[in-house]
C-alpha atoms as a PDB file:
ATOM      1  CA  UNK A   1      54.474 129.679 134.028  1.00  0.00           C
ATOM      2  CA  UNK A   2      56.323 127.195 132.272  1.00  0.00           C
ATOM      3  CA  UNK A   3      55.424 125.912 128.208  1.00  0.00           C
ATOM      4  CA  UNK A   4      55.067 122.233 128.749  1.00  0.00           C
ATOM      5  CA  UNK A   5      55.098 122.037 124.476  1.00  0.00           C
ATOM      6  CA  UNK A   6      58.472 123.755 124.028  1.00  0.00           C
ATOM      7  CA  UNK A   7      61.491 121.257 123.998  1.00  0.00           C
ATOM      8  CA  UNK A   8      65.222 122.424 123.711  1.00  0.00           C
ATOM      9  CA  UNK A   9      68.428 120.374 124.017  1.00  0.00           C
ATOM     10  CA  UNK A  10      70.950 121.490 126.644  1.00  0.00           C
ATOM     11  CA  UNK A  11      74.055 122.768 125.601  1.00  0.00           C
ATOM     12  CA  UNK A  12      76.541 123.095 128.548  1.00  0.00           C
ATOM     13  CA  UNK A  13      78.643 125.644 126.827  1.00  0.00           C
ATOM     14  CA  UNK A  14      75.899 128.153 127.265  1.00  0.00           C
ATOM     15  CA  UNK A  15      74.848 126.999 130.482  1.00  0.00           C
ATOM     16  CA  UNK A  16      75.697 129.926 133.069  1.00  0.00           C
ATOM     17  CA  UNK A  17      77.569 128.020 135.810  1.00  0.00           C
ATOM     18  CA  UNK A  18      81.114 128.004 137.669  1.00  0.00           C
ATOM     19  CA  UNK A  19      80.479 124.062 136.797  1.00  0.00           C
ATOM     20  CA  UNK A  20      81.173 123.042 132.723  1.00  0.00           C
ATOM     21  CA  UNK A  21      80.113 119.982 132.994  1.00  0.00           C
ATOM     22  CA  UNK A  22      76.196 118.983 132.872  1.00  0.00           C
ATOM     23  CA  UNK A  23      74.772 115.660 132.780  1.00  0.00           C
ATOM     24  CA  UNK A  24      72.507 116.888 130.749  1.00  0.00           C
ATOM     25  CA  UNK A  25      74.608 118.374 127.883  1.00  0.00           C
ATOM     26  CA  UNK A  26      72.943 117.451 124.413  1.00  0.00           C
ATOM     27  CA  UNK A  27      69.692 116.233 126.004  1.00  0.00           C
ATOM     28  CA  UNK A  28      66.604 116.930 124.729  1.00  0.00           C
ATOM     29  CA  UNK A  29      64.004 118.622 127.338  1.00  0.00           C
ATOM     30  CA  UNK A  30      60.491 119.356 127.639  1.00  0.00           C
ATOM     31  CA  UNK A  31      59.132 122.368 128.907  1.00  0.00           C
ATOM     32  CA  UNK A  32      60.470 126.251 128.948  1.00  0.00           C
ATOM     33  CA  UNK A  33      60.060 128.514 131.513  1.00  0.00           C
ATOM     34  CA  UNK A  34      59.217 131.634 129.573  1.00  0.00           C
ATOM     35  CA  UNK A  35      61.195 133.889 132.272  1.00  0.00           C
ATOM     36  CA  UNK A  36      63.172 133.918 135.533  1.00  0.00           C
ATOM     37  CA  UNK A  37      62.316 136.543 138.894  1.00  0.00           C
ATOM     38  CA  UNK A  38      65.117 136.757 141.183  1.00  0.00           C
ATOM     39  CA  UNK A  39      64.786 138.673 144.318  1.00  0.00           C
ATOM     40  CA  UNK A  40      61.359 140.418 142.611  1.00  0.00           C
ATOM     41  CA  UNK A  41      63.097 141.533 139.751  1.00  0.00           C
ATOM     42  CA  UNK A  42      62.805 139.593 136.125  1.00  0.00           C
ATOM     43  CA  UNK A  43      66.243 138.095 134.495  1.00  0.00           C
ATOM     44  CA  UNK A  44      67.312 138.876 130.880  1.00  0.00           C
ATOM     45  CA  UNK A  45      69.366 136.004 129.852  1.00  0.00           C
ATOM     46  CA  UNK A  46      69.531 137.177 126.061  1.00  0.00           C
ATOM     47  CA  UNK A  47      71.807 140.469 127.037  1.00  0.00           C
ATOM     48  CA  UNK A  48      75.187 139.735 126.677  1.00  0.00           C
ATOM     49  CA  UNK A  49      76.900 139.694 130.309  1.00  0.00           C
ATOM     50  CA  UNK A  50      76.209 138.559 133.422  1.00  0.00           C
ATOM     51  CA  UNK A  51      72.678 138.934 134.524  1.00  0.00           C
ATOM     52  CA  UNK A  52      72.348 140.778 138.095  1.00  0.00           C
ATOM     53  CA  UNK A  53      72.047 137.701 140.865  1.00  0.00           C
ATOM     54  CA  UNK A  54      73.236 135.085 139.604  1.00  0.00           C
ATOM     55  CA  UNK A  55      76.336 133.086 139.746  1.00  0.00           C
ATOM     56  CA  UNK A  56      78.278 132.956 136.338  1.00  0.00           C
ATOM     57  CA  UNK A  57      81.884 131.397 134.946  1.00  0.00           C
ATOM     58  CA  UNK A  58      84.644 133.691 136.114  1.00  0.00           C
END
């Protein structure tokens, strides 16, 4: 379910992605998706490291 009322602003920095750049670095966004399920199993982005199935910076 994603919160339509929550807005955040991008920062690329954080973003985890072989890619630096985003287009939308510093931009202000509405709605959060409270969590992520890859491959049935839910994604903790607030542990440090990289979180199982996905593709981070090397």
């Amino acid at each position: 379910m994603i919160n339509p009322n929550h807005q955040f602003v991008v920062d690329a920095n954080a973003l985890l992605s072989r890619n630096p750049i985003s287009a939308f670095d510093d931009a202000k966004l509405d709605g959060v998706t409270p969590r992520t399920i890859i491959g049935g199993r839910t994604v903790d982005f607030d542990t440090p490291g990289n979180p199982a199935n996905l593709i981070s910076r090397p």
